[in-house]
PDB file of N, CA and C in Angstrom:
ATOM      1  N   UNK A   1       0.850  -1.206   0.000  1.00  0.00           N
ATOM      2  CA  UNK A   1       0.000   0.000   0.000  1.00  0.00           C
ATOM      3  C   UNK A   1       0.884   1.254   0.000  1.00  0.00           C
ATOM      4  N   UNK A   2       0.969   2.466  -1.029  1.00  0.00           N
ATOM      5  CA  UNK A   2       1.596   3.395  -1.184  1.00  0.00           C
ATOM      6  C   UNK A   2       0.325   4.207  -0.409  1.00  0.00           C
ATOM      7  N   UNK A   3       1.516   5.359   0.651  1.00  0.00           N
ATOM      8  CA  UNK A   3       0.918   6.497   1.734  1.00  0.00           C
ATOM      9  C   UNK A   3       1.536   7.829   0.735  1.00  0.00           C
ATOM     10  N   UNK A   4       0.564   8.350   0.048  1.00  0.00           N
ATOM     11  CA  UNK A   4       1.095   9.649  -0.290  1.00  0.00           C
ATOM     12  C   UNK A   4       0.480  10.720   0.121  1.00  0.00           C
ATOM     13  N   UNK A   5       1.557  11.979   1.153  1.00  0.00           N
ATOM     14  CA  UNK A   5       0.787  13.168   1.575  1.00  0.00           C
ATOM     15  C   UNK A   5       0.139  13.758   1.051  1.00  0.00           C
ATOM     16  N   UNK A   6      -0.090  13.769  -0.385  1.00  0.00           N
ATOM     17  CA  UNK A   6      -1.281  14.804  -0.982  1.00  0.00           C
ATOM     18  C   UNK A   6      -2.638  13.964  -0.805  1.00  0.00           C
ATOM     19  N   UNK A   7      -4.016  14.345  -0.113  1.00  0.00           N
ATOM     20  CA  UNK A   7      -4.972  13.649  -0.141  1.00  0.00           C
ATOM     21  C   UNK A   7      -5.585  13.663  -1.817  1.00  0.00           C
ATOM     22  N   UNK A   8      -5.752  14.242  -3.013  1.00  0.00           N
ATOM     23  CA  UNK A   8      -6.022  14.438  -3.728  1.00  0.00           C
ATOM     24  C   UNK A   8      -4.962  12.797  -5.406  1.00  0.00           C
ATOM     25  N   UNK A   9      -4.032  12.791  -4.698  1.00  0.00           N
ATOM     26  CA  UNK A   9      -3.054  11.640  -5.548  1.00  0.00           C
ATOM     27  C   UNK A   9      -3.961  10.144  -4.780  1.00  0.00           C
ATOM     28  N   UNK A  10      -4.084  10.457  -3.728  1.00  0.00           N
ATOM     29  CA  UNK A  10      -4.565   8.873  -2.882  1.00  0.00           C
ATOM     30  C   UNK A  10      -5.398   8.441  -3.842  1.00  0.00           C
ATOM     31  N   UNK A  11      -7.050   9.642  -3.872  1.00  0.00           N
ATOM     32  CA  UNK A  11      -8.209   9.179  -5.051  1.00  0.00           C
ATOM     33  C   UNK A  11      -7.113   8.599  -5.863  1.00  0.00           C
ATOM     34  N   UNK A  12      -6.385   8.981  -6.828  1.00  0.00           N
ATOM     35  CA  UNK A  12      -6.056   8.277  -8.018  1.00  0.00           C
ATOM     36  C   UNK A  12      -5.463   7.190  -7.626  1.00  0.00           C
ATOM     37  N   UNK A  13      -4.554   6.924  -6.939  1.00  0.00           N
ATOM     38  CA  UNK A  13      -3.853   5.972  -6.304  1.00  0.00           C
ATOM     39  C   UNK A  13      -4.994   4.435  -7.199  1.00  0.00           C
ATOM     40  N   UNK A  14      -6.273   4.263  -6.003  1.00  0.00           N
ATOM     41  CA  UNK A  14      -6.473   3.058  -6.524  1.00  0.00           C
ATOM     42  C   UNK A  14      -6.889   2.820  -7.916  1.00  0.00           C
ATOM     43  N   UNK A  15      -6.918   4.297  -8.557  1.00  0.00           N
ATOM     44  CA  UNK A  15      -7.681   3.791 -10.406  1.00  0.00           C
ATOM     45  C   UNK A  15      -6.206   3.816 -10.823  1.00  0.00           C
ATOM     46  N   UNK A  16      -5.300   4.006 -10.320  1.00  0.00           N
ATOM     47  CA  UNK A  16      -3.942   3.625 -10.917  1.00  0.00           C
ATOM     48  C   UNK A  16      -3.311   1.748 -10.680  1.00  0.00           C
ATOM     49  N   UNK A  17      -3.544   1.725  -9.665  1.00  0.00           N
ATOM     50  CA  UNK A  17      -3.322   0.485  -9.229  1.00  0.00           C
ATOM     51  C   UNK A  17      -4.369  -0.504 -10.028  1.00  0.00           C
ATOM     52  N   UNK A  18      -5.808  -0.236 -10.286  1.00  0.00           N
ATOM     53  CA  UNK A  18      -7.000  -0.712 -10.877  1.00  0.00           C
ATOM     54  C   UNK A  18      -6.108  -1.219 -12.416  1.00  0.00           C
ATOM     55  N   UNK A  19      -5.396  -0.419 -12.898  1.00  0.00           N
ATOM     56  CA  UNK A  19      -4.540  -0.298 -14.044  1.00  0.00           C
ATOM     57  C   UNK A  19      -3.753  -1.109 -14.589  1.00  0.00           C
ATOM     58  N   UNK A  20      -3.108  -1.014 -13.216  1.00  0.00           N
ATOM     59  CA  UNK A  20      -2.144  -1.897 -13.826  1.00  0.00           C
ATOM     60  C   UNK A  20      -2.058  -3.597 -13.098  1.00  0.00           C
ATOM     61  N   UNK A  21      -3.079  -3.531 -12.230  1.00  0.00           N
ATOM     62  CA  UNK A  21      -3.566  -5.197 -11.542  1.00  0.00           C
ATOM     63  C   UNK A  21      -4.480  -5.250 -13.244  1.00  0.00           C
TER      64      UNK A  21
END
């Protein structure tokens, strides 16, 4: 699980991960 301080990157976080799983 990647912790990134911007709350706004997190949203993308899982449609990024969605991506590339």
């Amino acid at each position: 699980m990647f912790q990134w301080p911007q709350p706004p990157v997190t949203c993308i976080t899982p449609r990024v991960l969605a991506a590339l799983w």
